[in-house]
PDB file of N, CA and C in Angstrom:
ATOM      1  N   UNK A   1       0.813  -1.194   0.000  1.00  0.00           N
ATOM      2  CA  UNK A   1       0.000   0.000   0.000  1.00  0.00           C
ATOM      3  C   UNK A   1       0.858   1.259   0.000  1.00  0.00           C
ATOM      4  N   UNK A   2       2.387   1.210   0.516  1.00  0.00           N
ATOM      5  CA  UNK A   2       3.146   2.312   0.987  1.00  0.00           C
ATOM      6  C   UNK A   2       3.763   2.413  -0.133  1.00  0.00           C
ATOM      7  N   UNK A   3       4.110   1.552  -1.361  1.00  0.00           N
ATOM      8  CA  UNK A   3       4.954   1.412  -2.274  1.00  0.00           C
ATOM      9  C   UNK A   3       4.949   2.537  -3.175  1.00  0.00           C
ATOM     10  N   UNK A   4       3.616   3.182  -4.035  1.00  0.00           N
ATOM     11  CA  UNK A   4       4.106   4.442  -4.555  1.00  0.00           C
ATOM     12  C   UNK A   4       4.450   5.417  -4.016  1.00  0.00           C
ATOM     13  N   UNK A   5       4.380   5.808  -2.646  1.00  0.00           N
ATOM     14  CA  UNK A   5       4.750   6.779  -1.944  1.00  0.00           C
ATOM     15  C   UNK A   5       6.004   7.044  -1.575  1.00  0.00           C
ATOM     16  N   UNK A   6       6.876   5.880  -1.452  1.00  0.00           N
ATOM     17  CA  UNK A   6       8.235   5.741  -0.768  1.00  0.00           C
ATOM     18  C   UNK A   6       8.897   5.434  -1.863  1.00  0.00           C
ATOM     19  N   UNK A   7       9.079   5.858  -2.983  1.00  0.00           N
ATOM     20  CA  UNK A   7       9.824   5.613  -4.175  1.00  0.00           C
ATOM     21  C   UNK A   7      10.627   3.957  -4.168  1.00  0.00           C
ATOM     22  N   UNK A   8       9.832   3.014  -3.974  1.00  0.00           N
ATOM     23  CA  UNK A   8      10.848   1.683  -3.317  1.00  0.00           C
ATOM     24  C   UNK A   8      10.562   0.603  -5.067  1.00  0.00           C
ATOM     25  N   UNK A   9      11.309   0.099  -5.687  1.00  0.00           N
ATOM     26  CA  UNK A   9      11.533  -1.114  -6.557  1.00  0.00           C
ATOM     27  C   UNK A   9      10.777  -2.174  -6.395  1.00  0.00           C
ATOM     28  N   UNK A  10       9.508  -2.323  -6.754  1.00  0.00           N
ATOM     29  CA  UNK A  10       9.056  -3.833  -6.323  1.00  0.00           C
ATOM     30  C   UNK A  10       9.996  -4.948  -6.811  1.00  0.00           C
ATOM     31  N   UNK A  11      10.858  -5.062  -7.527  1.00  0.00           N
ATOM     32  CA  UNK A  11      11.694  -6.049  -8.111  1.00  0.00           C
ATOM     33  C   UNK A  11      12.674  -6.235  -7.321  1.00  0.00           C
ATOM     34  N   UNK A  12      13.116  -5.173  -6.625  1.00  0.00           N
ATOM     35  CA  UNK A  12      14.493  -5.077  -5.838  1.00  0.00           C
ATOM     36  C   UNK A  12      13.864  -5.509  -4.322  1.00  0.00           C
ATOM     37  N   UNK A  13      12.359  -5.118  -4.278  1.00  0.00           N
ATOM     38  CA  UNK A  13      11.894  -6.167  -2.678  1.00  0.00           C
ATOM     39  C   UNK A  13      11.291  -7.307  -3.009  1.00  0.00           C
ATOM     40  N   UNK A  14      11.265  -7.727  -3.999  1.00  0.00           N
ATOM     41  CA  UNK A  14      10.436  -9.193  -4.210  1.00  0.00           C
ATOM     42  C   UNK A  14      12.222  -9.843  -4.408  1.00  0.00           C
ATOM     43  N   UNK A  15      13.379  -9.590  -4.904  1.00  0.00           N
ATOM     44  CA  UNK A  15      14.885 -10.231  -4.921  1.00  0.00           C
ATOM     45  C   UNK A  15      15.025 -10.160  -3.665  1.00  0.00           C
ATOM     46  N   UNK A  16      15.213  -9.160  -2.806  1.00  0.00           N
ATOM     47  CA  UNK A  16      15.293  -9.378  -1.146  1.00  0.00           C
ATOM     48  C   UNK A  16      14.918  -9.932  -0.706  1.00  0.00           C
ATOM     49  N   UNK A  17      13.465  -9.823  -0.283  1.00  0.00           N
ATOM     50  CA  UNK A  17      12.874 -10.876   0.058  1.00  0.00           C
ATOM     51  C   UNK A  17      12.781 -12.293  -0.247  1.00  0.00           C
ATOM     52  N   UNK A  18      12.967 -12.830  -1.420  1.00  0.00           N
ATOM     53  CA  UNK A  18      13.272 -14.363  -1.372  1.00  0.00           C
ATOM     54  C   UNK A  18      14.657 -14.375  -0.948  1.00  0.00           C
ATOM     55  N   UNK A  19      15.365 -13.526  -1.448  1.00  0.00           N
ATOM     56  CA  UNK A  19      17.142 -13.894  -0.106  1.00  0.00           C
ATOM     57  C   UNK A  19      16.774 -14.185   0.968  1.00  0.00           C
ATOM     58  N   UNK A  20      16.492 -13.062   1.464  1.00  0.00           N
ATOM     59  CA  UNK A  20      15.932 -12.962   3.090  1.00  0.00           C
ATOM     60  C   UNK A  20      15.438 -14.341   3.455  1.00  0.00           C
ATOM     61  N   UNK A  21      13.989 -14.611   2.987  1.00  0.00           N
ATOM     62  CA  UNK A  21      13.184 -15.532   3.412  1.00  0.00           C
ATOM     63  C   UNK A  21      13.612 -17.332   3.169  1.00  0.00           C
ATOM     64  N   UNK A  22      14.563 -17.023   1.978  1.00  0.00           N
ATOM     65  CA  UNK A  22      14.821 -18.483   1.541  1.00  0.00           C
ATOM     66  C   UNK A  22      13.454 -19.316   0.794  1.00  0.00           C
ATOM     67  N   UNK A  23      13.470 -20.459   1.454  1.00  0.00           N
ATOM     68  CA  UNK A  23      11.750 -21.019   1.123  1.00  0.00           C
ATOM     69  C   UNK A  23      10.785 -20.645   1.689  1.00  0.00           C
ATOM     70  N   UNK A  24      11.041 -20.083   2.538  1.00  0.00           N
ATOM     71  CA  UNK A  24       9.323 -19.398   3.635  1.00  0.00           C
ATOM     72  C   UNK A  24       8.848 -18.403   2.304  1.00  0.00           C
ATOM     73  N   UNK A  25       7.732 -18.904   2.657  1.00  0.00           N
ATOM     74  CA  UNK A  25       6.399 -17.646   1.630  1.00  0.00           C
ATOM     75  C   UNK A  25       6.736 -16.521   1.835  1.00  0.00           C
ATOM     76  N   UNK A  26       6.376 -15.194   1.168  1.00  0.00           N
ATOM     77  CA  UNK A  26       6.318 -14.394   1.155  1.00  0.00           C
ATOM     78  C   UNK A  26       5.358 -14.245   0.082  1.00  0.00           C
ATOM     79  N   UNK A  27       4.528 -12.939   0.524  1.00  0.00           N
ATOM     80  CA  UNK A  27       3.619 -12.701  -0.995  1.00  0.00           C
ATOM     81  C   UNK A  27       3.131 -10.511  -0.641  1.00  0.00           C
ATOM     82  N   UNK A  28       2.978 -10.399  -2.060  1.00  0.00           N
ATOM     83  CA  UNK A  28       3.143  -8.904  -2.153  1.00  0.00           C
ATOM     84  C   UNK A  28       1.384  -8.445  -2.128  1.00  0.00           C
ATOM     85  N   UNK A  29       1.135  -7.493  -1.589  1.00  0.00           N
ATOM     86  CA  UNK A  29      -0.585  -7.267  -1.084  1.00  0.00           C
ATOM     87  C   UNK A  29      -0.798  -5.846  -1.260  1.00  0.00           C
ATOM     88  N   UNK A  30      -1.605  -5.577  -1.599  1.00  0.00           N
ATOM     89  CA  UNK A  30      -2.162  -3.960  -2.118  1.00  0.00           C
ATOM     90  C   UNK A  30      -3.975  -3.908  -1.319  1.00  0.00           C
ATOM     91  N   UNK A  31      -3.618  -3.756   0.085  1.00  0.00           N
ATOM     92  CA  UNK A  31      -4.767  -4.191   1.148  1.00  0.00           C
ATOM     93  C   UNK A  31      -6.057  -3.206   0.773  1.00  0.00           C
ATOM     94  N   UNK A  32      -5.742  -2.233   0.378  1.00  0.00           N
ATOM     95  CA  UNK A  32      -6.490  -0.542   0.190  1.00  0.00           C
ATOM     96  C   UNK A  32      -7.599  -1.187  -1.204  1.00  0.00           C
ATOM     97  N   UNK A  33      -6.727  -2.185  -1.887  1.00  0.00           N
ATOM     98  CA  UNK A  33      -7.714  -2.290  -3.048  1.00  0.00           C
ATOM     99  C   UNK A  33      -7.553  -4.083  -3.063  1.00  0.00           C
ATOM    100  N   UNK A  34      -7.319  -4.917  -2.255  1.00  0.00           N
ATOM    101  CA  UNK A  34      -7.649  -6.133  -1.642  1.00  0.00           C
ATOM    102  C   UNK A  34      -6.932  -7.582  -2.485  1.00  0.00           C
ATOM    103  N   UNK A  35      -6.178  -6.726  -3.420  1.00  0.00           N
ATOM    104  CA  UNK A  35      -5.211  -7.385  -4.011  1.00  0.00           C
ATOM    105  C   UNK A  35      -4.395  -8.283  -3.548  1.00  0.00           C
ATOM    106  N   UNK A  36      -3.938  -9.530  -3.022  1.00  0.00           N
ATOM    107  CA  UNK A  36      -3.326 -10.120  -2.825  1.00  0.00           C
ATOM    108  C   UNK A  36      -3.897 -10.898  -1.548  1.00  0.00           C
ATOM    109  N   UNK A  37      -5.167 -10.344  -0.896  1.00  0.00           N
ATOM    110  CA  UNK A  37      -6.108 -10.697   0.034  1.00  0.00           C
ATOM    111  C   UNK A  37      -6.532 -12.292   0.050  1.00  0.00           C
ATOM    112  N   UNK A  38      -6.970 -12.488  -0.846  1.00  0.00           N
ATOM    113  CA  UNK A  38      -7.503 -13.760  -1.257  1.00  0.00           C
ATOM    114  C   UNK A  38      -6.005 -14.575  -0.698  1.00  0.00           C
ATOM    115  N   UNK A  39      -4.945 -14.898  -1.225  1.00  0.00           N
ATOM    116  CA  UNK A  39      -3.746 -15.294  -1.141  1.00  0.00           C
ATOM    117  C   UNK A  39      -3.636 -15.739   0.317  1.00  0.00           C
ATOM    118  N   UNK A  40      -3.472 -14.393   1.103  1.00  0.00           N
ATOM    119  CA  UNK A  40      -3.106 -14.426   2.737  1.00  0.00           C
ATOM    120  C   UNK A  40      -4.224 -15.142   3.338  1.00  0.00           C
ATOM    121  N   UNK A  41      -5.446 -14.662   3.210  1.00  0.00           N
ATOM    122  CA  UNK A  41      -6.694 -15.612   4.020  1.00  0.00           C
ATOM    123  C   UNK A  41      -6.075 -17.266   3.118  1.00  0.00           C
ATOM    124  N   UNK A  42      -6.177 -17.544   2.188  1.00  0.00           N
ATOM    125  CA  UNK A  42      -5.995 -19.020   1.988  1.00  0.00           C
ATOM    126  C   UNK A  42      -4.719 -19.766   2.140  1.00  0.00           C
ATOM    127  N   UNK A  43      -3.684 -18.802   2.567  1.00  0.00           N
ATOM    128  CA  UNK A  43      -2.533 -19.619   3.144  1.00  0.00           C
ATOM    129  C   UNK A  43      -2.872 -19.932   4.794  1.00  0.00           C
ATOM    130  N   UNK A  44      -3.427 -18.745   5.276  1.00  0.00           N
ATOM    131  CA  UNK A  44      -3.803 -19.012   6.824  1.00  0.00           C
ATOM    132  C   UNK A  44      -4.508 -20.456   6.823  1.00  0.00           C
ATOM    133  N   UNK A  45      -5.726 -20.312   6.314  1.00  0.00           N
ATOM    134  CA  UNK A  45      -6.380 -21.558   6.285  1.00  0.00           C
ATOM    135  C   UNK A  45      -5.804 -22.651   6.094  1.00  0.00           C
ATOM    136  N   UNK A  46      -4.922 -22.860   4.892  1.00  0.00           N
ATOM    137  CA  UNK A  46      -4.202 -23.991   4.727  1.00  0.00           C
ATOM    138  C   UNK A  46      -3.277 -24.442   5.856  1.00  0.00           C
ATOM    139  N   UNK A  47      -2.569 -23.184   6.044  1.00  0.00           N
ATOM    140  CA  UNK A  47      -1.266 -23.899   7.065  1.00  0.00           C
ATOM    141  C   UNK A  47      -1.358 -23.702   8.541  1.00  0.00           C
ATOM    142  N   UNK A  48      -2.557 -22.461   8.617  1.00  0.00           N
ATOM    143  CA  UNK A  48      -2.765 -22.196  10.135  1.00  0.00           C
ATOM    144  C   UNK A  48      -3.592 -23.001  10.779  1.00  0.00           C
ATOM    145  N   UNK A  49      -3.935 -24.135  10.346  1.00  0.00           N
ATOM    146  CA  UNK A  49      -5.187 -25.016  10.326  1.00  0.00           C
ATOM    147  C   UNK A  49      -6.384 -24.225  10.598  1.00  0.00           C
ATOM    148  N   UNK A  50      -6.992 -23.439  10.004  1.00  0.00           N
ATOM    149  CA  UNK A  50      -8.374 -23.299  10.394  1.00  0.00           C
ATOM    150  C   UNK A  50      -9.133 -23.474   9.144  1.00  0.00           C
ATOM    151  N   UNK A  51     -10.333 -23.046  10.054  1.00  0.00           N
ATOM    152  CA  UNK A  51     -11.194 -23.679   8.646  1.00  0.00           C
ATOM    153  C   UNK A  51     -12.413 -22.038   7.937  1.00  0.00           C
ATOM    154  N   UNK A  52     -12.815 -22.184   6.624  1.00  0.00           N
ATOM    155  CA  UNK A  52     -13.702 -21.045   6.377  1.00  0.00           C
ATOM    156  C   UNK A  52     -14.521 -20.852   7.444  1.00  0.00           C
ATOM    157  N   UNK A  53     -15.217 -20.479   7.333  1.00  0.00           N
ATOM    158  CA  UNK A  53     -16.599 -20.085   8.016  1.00  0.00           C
ATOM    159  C   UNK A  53     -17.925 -19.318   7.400  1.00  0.00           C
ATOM    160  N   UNK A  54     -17.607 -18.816   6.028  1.00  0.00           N
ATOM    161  CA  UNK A  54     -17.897 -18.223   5.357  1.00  0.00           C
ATOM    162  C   UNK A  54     -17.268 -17.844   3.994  1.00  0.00           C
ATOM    163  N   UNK A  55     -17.702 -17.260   2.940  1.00  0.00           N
ATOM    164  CA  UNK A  55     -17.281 -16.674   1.953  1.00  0.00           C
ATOM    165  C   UNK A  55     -16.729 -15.049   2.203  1.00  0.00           C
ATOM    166  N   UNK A  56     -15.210 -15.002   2.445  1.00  0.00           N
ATOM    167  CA  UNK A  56     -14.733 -13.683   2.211  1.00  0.00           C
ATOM    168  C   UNK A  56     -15.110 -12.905   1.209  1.00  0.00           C
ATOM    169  N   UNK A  57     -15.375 -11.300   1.596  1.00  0.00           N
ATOM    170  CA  UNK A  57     -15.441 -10.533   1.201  1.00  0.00           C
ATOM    171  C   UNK A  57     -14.281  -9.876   0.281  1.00  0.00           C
ATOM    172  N   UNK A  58     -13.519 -10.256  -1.067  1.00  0.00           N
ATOM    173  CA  UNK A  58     -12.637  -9.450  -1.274  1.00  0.00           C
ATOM    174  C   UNK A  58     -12.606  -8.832  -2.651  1.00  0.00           C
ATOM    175  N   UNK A  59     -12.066  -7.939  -2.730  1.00  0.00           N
ATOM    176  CA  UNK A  59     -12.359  -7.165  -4.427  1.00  0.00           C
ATOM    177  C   UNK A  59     -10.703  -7.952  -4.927  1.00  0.00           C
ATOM    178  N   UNK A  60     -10.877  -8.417  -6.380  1.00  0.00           N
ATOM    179  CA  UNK A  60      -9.871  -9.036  -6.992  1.00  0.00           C
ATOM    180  C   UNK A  60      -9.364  -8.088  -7.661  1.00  0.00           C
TER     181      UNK A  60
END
């Protein structure tokens, strides 16, 4: 969400970040317009064990 504001490289933090992280996930999210939303709720679910409860609300 902060990314056009702070003049920052998405290419040069998506290369960092897999350094950084190695194999752990990482994933890039634009929350203001719900972009990448879907992603984070269905990794929780998958790996955090829980379960839906409903159909999320998210704009694609």
């Amino acid at each position: 969400d902060l990314a056009p504001y702070v003049n920052v490289n998405l290419d040069v933090m998506e290369s960092d970040a897999g350094r950084m992280r190695g194999k752990r996930p990482f994933g890039f999210t634009d929350l203001s317009r719900g972009k990448g939303l879907r992603e984070v709720i269905d990794f929780i679910v998958e790996h955090g064990g829980l379960r839906t409860i409903g159909a999320a609300s998210t704009a694609a």
